[in-house]
N, C-alpha and C. Protein backbone atom coordinates (compact mmCIF):
# COMPACT_ATOMS: atom_id res chain seq x y z
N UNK A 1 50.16 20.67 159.18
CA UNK A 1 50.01 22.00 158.62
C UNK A 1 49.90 21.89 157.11
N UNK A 2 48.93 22.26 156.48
CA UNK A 2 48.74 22.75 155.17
C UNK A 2 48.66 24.21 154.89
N UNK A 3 49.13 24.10 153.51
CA UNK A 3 49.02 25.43 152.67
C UNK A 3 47.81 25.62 152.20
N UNK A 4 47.58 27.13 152.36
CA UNK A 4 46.08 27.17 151.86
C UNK A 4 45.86 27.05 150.80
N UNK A 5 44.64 26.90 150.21
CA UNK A 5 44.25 26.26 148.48
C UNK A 5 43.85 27.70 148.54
N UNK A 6 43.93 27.54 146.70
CA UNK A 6 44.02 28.80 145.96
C UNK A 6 42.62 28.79 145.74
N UNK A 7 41.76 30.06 146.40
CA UNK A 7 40.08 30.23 145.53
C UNK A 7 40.44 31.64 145.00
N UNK A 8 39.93 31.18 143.47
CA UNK A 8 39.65 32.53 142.87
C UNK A 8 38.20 33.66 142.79
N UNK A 9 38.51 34.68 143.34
CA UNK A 9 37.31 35.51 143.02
C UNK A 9 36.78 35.68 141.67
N UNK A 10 35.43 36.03 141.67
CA UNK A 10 34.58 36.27 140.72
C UNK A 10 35.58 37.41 139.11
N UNK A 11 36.10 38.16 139.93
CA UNK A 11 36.85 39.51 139.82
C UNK A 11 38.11 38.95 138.84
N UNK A 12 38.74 37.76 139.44
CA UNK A 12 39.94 37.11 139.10
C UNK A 12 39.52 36.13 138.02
N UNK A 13 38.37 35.17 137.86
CA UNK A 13 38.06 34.39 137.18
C UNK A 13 38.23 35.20 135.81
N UNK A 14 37.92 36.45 135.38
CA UNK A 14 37.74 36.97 134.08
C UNK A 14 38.90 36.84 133.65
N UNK A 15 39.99 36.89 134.43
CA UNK A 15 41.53 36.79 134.02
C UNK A 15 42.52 35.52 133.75
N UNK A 16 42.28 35.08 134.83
CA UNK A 16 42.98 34.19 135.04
C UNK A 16 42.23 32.88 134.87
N UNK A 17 42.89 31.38 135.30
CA UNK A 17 42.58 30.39 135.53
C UNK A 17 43.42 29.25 136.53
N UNK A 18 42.97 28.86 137.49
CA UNK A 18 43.70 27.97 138.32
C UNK A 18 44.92 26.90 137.35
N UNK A 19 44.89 26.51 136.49
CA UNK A 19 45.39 25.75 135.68
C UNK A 19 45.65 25.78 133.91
N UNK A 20 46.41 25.81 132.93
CA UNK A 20 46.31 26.32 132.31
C UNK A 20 44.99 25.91 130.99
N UNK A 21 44.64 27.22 130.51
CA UNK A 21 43.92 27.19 129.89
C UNK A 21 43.58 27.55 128.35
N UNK A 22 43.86 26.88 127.51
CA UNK A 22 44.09 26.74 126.15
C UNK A 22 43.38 28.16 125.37
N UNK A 23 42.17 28.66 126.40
CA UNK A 23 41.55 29.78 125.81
C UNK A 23 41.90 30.91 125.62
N UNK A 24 43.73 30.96 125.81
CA UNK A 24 44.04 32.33 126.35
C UNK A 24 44.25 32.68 127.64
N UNK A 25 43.25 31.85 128.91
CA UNK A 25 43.35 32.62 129.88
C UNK A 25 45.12 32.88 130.62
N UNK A 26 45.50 33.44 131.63
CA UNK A 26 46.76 33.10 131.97
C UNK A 26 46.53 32.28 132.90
N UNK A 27 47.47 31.23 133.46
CA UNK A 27 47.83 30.61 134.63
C UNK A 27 47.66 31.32 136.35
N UNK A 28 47.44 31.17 137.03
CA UNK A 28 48.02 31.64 138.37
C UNK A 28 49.88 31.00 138.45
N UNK A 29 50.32 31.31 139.07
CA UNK A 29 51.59 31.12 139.32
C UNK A 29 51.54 30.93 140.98
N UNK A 30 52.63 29.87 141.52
CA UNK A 30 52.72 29.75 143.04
C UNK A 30 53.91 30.32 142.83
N UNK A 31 54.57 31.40 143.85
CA UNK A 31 55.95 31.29 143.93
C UNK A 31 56.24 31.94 144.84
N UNK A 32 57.74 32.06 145.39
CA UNK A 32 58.17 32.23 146.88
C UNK A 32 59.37 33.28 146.38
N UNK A 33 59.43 34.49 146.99
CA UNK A 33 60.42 35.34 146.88
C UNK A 33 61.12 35.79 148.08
N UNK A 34 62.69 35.78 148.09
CA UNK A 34 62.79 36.35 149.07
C UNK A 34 63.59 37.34 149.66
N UNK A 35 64.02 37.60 151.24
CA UNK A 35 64.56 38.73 151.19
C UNK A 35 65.01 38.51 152.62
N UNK A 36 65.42 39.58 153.46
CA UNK A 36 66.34 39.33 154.30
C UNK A 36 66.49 40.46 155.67
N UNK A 37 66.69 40.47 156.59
CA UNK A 37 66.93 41.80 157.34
C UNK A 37 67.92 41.50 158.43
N UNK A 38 69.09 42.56 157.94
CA UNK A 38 70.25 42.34 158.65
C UNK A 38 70.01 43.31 159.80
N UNK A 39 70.49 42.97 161.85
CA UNK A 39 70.43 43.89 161.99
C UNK A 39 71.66 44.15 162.87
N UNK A 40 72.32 45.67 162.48
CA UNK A 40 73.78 45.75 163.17
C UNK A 40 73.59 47.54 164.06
N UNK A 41 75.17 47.39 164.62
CA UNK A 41 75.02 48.65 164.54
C UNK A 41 74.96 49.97 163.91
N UNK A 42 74.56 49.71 163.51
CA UNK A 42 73.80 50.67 162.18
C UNK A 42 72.81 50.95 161.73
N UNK A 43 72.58 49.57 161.69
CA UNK A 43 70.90 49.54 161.06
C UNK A 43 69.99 48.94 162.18
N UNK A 44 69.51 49.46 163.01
CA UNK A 44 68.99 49.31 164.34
C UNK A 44 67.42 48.82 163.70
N UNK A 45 67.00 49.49 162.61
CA UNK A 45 65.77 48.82 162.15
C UNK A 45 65.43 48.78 160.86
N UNK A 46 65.69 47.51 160.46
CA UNK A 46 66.22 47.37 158.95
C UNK A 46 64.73 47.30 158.20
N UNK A 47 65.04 47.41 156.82
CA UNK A 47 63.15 47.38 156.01
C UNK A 47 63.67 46.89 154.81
N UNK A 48 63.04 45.65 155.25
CA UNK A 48 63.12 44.82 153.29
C UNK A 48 62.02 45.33 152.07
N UNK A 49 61.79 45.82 151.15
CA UNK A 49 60.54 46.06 150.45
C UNK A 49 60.50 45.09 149.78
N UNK A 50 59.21 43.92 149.61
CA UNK A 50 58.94 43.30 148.20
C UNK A 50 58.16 43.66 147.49
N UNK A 51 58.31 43.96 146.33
CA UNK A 51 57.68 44.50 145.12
C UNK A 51 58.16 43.94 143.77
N UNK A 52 56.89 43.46 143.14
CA UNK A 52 56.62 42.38 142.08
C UNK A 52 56.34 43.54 140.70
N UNK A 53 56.28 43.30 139.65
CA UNK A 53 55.75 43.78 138.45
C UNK A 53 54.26 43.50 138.36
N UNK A 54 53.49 42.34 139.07
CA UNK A 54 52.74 41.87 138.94
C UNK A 54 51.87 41.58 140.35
N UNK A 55 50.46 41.60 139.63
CA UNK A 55 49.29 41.84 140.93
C UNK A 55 49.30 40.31 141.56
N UNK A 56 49.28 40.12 143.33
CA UNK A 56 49.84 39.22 143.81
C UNK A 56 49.03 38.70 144.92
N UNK A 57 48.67 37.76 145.43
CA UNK A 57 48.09 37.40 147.01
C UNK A 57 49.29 37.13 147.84
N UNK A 58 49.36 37.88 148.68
CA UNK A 58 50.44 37.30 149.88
C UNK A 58 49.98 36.07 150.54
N UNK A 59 50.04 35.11 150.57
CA UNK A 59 49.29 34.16 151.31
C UNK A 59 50.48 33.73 152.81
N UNK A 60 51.72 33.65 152.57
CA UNK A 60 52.07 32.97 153.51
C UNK A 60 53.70 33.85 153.49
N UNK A 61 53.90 33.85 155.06
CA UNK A 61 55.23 34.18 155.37
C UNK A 61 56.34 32.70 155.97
N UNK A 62 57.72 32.44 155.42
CA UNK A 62 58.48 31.47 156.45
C UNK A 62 59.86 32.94 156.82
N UNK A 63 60.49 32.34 157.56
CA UNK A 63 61.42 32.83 158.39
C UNK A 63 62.68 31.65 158.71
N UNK A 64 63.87 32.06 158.33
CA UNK A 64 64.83 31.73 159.87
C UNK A 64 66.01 32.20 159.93
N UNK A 65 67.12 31.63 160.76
CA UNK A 65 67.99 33.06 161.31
C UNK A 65 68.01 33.40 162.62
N UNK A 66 67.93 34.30 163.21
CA UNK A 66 68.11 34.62 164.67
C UNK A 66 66.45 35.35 164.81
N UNK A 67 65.19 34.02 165.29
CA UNK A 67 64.10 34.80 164.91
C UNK A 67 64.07 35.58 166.30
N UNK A 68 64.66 35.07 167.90
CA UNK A 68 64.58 35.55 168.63
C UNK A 68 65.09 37.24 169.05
N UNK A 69 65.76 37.69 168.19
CA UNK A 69 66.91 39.10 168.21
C UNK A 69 65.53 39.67 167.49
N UNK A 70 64.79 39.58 166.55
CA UNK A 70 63.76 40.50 165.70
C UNK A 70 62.42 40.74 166.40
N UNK A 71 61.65 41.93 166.18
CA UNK A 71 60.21 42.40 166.25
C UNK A 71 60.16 42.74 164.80
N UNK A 72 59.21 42.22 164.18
CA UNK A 72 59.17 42.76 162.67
C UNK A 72 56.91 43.36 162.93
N UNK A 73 57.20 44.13 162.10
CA UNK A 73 56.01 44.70 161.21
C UNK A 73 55.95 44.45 159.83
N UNK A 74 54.72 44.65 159.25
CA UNK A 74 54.23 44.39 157.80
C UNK A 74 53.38 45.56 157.44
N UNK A 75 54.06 46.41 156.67
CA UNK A 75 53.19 47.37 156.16
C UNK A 75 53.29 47.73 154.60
N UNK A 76 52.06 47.91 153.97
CA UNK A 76 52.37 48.09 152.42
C UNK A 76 52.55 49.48 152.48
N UNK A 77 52.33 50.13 150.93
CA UNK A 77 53.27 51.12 150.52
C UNK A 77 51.71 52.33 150.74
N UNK A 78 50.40 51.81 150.96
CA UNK A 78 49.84 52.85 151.57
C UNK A 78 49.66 53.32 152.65
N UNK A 79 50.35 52.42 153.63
CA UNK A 79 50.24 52.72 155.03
C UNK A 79 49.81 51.65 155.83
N UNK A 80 49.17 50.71 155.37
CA UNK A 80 48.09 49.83 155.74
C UNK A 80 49.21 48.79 157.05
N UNK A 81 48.82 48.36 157.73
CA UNK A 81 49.47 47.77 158.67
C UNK A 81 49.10 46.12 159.19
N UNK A 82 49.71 45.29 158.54
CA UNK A 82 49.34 43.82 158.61
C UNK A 82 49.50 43.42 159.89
N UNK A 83 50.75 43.72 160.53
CA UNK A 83 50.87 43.72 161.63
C UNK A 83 51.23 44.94 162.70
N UNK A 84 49.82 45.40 163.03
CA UNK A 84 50.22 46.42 164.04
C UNK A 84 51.03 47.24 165.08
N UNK A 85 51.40 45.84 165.93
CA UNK A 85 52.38 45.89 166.95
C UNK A 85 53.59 45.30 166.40
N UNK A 86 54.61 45.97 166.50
CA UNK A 86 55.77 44.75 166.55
C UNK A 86 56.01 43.79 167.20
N UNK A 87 55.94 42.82 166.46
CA UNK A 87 55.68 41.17 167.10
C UNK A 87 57.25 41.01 166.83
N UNK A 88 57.52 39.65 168.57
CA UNK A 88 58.57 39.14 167.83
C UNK A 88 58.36 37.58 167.21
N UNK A 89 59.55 38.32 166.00
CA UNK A 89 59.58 36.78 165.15
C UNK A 89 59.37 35.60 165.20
N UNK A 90 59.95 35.43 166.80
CA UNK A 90 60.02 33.81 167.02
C UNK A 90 57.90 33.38 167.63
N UNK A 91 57.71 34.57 167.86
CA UNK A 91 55.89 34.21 168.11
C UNK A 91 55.30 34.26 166.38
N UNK A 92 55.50 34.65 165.80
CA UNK A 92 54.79 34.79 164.60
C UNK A 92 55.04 33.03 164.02
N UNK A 93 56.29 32.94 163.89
CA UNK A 93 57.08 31.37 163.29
C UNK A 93 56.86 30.23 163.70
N UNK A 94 56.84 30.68 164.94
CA UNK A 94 56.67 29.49 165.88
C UNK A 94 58.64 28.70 166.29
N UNK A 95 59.25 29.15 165.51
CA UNK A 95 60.70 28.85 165.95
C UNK A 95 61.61 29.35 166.52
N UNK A 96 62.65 29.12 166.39
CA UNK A 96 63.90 29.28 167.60
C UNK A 96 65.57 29.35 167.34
N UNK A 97 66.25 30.10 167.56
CA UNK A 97 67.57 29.43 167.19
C UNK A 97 68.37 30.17 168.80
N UNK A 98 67.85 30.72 169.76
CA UNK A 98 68.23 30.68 171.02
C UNK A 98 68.55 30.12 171.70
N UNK A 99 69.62 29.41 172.18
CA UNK A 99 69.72 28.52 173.63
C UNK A 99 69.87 29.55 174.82
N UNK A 100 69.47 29.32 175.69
CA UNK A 100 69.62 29.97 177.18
C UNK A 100 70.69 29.77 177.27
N UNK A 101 71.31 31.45 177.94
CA UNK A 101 72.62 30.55 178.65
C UNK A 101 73.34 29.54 179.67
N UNK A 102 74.29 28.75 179.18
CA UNK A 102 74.32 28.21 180.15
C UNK A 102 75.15 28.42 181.40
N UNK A 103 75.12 27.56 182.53
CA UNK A 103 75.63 28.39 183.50
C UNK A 103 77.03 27.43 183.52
N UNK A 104 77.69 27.20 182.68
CA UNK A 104 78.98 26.74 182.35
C UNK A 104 79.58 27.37 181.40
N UNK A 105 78.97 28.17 180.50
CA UNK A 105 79.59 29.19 179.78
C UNK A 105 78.53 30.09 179.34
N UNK A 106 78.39 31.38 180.80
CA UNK A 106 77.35 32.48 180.85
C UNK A 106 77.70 33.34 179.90
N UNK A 107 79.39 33.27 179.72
CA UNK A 107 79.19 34.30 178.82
C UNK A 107 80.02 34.27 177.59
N UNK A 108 79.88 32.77 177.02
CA UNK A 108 80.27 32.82 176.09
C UNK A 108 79.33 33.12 174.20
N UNK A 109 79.94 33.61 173.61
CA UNK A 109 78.89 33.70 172.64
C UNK A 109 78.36 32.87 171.55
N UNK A 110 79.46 31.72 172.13
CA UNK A 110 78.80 30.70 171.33
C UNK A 110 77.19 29.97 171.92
N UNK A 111 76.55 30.27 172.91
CA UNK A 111 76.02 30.05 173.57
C UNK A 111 74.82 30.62 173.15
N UNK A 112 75.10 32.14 172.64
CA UNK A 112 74.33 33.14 172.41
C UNK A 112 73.81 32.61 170.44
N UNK A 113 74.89 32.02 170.01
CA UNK A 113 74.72 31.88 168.31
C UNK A 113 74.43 29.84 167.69
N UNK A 114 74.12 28.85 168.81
CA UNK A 114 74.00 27.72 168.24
C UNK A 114 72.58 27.79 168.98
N UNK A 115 72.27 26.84 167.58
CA UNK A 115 70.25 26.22 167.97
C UNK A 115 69.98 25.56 166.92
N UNK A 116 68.60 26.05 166.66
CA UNK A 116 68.03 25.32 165.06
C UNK A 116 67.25 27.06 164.27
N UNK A 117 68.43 26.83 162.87
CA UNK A 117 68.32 27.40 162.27
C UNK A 117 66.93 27.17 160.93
N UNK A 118 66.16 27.06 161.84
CA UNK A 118 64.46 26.29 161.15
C UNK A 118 63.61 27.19 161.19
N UNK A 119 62.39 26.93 160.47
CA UNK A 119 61.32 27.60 160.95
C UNK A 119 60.34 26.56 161.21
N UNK A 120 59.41 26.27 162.24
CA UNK A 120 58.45 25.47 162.00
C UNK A 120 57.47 24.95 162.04
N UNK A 121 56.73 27.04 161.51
CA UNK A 121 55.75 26.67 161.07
C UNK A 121 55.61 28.11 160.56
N UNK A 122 54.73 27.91 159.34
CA UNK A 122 54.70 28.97 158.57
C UNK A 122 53.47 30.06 159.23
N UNK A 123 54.00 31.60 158.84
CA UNK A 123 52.72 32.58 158.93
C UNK A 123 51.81 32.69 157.68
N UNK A 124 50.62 32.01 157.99
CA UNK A 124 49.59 32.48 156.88
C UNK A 124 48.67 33.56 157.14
N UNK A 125 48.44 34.52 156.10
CA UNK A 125 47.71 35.64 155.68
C UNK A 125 46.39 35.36 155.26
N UNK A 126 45.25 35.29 156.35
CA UNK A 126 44.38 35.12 155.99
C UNK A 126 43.22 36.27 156.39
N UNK A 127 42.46 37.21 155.45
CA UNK A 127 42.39 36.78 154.17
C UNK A 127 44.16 37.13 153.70
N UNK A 128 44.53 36.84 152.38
CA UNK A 128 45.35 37.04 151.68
C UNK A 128 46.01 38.58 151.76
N UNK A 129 46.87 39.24 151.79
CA UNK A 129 47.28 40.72 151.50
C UNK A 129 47.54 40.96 150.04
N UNK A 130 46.84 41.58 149.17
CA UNK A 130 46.73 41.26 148.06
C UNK A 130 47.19 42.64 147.72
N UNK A 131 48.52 42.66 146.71
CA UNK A 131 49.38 43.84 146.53
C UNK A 131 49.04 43.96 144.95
N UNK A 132 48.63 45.12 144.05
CA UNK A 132 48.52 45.34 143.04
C UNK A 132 49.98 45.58 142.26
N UNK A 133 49.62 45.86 140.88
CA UNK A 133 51.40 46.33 140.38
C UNK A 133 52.18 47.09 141.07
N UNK A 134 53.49 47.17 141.31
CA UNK A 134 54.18 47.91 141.40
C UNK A 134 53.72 48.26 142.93
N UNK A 135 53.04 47.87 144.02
CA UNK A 135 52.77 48.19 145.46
C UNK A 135 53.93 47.57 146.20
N UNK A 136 54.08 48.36 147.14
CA UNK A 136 55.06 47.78 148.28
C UNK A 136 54.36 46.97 149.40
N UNK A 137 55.51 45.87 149.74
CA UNK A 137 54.97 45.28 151.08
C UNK A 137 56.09 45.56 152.22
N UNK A 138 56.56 46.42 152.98
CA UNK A 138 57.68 46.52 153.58
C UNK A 138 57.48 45.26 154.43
N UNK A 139 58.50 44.85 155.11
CA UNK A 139 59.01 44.11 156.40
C UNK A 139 60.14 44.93 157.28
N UNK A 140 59.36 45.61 158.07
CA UNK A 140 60.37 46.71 159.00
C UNK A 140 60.71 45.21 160.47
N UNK A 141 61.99 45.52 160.69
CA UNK A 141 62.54 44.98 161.93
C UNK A 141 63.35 45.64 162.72
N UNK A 142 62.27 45.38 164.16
CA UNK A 142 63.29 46.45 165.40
C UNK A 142 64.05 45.23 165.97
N UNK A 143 65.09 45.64 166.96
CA UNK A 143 65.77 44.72 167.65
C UNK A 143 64.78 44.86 169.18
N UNK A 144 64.84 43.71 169.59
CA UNK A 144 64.48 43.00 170.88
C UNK A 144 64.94 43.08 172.04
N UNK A 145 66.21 43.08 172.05
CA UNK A 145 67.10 43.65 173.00
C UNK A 145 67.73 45.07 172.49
N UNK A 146 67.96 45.43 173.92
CA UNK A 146 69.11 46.73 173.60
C UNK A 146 70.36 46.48 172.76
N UNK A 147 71.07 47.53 172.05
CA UNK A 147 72.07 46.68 171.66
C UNK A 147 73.04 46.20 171.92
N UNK A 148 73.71 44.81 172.16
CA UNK A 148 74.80 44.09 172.67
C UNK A 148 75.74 44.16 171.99
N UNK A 149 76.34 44.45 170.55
CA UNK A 149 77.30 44.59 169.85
C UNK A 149 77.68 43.14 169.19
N UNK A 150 76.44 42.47 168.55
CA UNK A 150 76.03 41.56 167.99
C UNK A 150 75.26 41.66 166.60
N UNK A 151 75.87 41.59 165.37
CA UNK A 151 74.73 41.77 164.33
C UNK A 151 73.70 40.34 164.17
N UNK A 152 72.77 40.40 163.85
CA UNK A 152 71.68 39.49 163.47
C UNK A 152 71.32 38.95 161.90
N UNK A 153 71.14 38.66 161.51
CA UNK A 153 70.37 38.52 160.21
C UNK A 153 69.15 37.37 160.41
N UNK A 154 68.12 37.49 159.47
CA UNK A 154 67.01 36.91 159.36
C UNK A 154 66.42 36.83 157.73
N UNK A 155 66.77 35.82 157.60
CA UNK A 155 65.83 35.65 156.09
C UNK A 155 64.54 34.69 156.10
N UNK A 156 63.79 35.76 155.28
CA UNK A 156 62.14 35.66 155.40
C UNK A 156 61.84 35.19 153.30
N UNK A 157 60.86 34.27 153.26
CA UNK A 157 60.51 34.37 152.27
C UNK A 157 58.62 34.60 152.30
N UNK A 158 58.79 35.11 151.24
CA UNK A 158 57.10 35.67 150.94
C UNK A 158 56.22 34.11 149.98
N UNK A 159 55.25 34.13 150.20
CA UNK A 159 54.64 32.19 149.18
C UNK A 159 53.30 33.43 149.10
N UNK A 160 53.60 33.93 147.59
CA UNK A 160 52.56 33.97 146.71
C UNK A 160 52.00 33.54 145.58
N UNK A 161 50.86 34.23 145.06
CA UNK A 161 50.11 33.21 143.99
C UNK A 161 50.14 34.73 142.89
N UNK A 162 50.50 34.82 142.06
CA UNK A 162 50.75 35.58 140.97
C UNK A 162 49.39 35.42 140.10
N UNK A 163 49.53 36.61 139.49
CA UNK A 163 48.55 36.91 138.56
C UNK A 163 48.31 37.95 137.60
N UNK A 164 48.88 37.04 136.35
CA UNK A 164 49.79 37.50 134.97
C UNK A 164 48.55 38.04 134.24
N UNK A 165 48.91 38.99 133.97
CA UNK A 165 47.72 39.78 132.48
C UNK A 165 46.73 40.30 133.67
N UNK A 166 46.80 40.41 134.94
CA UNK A 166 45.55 41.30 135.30
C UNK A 166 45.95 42.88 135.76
N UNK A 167 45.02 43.47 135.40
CA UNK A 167 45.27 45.05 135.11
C UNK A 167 45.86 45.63 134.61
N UNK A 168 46.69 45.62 133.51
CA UNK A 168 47.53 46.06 132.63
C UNK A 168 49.24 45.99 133.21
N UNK A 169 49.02 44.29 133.60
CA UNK A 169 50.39 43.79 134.27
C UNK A 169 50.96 42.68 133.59
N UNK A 170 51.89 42.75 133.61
CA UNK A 170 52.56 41.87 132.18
C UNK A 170 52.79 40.27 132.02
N UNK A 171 51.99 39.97 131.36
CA UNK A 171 51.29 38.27 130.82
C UNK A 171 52.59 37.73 131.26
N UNK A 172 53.93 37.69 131.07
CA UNK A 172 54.45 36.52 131.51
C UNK A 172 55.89 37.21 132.64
């Protein structure tokens, strides 16, 4: 598995530059932010927002945590819907931290909480979800099961490519 390489549009070239460039231009930036969605009784469907100062390509999602307990969606702050259906986590990731139970301890909950706390393999955004200043990207998460009286958590990081000085968004 590779990460996708960075191509800049025609649009982006006026701004920026893959590498730095003595002329003024700004850099692109790689970087990974992240965030988290707890889910209890309470918060039956939790919503992380990421939102940058700065205009951004979403290129890639990782995950881990209890990916099997989550259905997450991706929607920005106009409505737009990356992922339509609520998918669950562990199909998007490709990972796991579930063991089946076993039938030597059906009902214990340690059973229910040891695995691999991994992800392994990343979600890429292709094309890119490309969020301007100040836009939202929510990450809404429903639970999978009914509720058992079990909280969850799941931390997700976002792998974008930044892009300083475009549109009246702030150079560094």
């Amino acid at each position: 598995m590779f990460w996708p390489r960075l191509q800049l549009t025609a649009e982006e070239k006026k701004y920026v530059s893959k590498y730095y460039d003595p002329n003024s231009k700004f850099k692109v930036y790689r970087r990974i932010y992240n965030g988290f969605l707890d889910l209890t009784a309470v918060a039956r469907q939790p919503t992380f927002g990421f939102q940058i100062a700065r205009r951004v390509r979403v290129f890639g999602m990782t995950a881990s945590g209890d990916l099997t307990q989550f259905r997450i969606q991706l929607q920005d702050s106009s409505g737009e819907l990356y992922l339509p259906d609520a998918t669950a986590a562990s199909n998007i990731f490709g990972g796991y931290n579930l063991l089946p139970p076993s039938s030597n301890y059906p009902a214990s909950p340690f059973t229910r909480r040891v695995g691999f706390p991994m992800t392994f393999a990343p979600y890429i955004f292709e094309p890119n979800i490309v969020l301007d200043s100040n836009q939202v990207l929510n990450l809404i998460g429903q639970a999978v099961t009914p509720y058992d009286g079990v909280s969850y958590h799941m931390d997700v990081c976002f792998h974008v490519w930044e892009f300083p000085g475009m549109y009246g968004t702030s150079p560094m």
